[in-house]
PDB file of N, CA and C in Angstrom:
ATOM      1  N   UNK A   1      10.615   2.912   7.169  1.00  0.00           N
ATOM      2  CA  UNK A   1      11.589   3.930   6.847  1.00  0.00           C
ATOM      3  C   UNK A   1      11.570   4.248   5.355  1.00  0.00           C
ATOM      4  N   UNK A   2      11.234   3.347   4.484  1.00  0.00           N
ATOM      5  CA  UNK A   2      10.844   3.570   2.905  1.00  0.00           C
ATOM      6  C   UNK A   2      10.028   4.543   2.980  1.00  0.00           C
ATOM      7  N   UNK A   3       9.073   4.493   3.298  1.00  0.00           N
ATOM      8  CA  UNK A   3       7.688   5.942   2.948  1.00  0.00           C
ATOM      9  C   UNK A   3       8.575   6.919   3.362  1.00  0.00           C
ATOM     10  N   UNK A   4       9.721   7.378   4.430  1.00  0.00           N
ATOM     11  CA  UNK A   4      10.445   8.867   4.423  1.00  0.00           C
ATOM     12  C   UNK A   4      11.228   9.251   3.586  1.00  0.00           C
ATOM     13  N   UNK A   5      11.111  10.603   2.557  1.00  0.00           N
ATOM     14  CA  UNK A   5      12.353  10.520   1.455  1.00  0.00           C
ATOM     15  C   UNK A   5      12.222  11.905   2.232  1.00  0.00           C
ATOM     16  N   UNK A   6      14.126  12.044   1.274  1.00  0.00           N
ATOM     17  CA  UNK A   6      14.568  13.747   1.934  1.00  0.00           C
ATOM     18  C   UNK A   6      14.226  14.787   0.922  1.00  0.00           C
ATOM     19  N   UNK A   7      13.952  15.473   2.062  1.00  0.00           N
ATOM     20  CA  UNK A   7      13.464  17.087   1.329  1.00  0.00           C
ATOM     21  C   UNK A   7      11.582  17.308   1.852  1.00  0.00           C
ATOM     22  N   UNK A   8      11.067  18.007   0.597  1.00  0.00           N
ATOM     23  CA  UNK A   8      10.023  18.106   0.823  1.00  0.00           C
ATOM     24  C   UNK A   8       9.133  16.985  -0.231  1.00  0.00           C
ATOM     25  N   UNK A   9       7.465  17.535  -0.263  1.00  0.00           N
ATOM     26  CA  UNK A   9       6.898  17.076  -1.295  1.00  0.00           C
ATOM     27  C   UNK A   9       5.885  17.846  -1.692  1.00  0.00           C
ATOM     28  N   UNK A  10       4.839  17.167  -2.820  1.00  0.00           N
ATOM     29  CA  UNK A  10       4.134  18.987  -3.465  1.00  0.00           C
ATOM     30  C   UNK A  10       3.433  19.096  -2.191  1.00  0.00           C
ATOM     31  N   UNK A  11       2.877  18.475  -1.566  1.00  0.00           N
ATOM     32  CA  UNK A  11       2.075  19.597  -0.006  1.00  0.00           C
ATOM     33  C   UNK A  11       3.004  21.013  -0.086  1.00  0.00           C
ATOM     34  N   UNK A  12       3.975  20.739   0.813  1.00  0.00           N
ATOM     35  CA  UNK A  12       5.517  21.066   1.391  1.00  0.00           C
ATOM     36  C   UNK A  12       5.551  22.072   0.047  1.00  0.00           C
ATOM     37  N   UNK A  13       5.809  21.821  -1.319  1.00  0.00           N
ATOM     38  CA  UNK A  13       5.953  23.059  -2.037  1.00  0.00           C
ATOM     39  C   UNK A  13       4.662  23.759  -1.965  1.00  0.00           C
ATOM     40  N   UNK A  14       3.716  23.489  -2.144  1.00  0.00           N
ATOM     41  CA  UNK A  14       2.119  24.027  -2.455  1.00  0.00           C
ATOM     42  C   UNK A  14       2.223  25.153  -1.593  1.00  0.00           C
ATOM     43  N   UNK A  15       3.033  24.665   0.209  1.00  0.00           N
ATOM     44  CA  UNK A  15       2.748  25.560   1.337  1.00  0.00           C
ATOM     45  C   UNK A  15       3.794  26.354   1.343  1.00  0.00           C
ATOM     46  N   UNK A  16       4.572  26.103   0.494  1.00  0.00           N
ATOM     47  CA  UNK A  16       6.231  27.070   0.887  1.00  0.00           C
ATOM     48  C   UNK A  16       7.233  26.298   2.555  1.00  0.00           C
ATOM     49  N   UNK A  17       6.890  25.312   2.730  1.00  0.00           N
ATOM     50  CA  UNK A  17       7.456  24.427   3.248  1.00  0.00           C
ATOM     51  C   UNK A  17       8.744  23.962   2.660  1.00  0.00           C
ATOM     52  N   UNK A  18      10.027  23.776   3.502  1.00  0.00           N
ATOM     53  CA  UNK A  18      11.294  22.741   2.868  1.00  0.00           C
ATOM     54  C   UNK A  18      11.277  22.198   4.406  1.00  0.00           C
ATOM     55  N   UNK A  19      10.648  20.908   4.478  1.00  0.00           N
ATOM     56  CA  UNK A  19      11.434  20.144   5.571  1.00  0.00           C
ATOM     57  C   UNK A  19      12.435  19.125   5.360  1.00  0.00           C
ATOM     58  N   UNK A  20      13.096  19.084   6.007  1.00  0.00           N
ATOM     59  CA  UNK A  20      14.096  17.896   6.067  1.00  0.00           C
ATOM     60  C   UNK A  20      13.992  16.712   5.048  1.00  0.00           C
ATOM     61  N   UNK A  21      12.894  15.910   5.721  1.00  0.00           N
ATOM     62  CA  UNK A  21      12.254  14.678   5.399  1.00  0.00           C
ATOM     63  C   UNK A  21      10.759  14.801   5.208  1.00  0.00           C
ATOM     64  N   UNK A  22       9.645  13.951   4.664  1.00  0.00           N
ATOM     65  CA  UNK A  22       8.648  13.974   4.429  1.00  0.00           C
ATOM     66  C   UNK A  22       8.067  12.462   4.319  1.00  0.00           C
ATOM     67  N   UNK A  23       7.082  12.614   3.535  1.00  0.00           N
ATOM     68  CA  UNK A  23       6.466  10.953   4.550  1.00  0.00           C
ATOM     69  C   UNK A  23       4.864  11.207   3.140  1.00  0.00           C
ATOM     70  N   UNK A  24       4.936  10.864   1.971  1.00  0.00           N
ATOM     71  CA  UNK A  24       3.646  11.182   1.414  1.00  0.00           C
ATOM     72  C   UNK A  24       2.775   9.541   1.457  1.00  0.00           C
ATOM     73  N   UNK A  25       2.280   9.238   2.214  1.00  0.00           N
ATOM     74  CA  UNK A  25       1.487   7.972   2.232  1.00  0.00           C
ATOM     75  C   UNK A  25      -0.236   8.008   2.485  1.00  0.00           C
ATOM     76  N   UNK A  26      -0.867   6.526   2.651  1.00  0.00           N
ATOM     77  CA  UNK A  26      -2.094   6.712   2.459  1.00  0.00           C
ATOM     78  C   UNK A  26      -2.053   6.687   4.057  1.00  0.00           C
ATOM     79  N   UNK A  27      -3.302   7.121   4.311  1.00  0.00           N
ATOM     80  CA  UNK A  27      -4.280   7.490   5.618  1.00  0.00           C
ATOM     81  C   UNK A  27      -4.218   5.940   6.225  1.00  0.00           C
ATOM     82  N   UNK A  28      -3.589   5.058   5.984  1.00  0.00           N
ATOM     83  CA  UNK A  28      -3.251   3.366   6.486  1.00  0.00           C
ATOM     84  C   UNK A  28      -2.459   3.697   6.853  1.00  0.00           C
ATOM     85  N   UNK A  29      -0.901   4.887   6.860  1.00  0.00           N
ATOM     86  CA  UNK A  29       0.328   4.751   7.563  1.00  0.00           C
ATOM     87  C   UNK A  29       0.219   4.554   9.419  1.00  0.00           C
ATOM     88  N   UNK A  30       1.158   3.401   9.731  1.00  0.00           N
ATOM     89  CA  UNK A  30       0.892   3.259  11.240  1.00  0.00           C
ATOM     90  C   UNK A  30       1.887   2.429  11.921  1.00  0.00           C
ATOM     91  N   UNK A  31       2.756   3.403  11.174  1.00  0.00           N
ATOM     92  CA  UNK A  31       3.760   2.905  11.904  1.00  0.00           C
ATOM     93  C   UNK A  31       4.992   4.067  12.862  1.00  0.00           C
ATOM     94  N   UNK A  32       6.084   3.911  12.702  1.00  0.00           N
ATOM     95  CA  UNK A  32       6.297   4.965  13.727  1.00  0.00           C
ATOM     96  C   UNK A  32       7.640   6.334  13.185  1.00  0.00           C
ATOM     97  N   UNK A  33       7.358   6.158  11.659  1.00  0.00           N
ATOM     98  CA  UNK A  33       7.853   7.305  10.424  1.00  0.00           C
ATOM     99  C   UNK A  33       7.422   8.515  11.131  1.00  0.00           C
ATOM    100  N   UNK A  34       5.723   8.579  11.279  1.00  0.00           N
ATOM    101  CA  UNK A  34       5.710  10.139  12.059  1.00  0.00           C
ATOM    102  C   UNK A  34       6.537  10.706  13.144  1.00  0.00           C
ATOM    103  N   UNK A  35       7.470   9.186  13.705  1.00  0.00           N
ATOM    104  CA  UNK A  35       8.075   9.883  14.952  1.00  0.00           C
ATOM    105  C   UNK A  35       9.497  10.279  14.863  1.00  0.00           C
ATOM    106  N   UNK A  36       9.762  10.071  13.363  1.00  0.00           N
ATOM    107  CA  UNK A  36      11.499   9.889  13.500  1.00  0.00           C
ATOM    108  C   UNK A  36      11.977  11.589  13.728  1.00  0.00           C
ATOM    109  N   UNK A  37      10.961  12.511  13.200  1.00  0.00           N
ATOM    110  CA  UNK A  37      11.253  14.075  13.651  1.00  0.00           C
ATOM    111  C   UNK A  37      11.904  14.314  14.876  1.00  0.00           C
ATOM    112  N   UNK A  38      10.907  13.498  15.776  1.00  0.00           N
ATOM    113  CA  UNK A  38      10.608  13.514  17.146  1.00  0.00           C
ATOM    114  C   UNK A  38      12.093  12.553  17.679  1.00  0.00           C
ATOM    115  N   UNK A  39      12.573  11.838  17.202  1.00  0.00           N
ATOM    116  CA  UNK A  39      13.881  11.041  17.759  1.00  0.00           C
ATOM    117  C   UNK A  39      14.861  11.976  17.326  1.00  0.00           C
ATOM    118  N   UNK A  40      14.935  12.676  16.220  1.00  0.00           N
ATOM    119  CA  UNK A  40      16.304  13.195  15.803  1.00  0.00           C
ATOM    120  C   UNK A  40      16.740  14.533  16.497  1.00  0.00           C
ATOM    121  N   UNK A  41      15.441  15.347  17.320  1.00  0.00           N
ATOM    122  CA  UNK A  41      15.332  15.865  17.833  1.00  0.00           C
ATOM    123  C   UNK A  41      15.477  16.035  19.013  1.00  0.00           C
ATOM    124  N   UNK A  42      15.504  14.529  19.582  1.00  0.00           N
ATOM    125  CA  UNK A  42      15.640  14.378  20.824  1.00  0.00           C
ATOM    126  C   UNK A  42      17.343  13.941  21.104  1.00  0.00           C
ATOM    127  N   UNK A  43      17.447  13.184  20.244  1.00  0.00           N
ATOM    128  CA  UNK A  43      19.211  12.606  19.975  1.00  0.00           C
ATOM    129  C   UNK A  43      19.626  13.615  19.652  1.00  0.00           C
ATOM    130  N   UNK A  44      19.339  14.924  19.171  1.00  0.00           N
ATOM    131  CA  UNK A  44      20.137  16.518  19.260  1.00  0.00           C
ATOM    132  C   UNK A  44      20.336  16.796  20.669  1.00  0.00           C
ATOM    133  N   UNK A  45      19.161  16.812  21.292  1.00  0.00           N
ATOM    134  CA  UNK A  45      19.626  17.083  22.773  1.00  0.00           C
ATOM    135  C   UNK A  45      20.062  16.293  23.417  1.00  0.00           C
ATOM    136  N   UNK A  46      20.206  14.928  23.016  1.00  0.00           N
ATOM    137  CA  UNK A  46      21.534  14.348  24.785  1.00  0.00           C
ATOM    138  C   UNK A  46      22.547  14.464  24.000  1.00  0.00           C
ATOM    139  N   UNK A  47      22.959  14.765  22.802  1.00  0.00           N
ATOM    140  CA  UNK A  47      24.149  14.702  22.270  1.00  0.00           C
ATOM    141  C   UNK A  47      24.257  16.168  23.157  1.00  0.00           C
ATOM    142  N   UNK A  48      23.939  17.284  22.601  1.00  0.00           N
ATOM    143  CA  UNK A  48      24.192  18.495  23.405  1.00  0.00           C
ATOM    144  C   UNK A  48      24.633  18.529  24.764  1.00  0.00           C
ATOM    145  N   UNK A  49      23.518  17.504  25.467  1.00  0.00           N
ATOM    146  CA  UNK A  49      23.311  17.544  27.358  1.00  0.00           C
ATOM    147  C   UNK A  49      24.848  16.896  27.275  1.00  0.00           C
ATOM    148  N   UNK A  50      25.421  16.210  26.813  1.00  0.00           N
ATOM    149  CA  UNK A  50      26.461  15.005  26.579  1.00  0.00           C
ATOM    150  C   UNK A  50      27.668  15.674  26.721  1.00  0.00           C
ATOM    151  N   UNK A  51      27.620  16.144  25.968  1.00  0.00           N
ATOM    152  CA  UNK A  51      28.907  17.919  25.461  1.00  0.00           C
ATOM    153  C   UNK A  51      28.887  18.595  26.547  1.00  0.00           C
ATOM    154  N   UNK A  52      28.220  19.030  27.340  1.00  0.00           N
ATOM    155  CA  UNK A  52      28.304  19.777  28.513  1.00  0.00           C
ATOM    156  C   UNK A  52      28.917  19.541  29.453  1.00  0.00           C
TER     157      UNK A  52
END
């Protein structure tokens, strides 16, 4: 969870990108940081399904 800081980084500016969170590490990252997009995204929707 250390390698994710908020906002972007120069990629992210270079491209005109602002995401959330970002992740600038070496080509060794292997752990499961790439997925937290993918959880917060998903915990948006049963919170939603939840509300219904």
């Amino acid at each position: 969870m250390t390698a994710s800081v908020a906002g972007g980084n120069r990629f992210a500016d270079v491209l005109g990108m602002a995401p959330q969170r970002s992740v600038l590490a070496d080509s060794q990252l292997c752990d499961e940081t790439l997925f937290h997009s993918y959880y917060r995204a998903w915990a948006r929707r049963m919170a939603q399904g939840a509300a219904a």
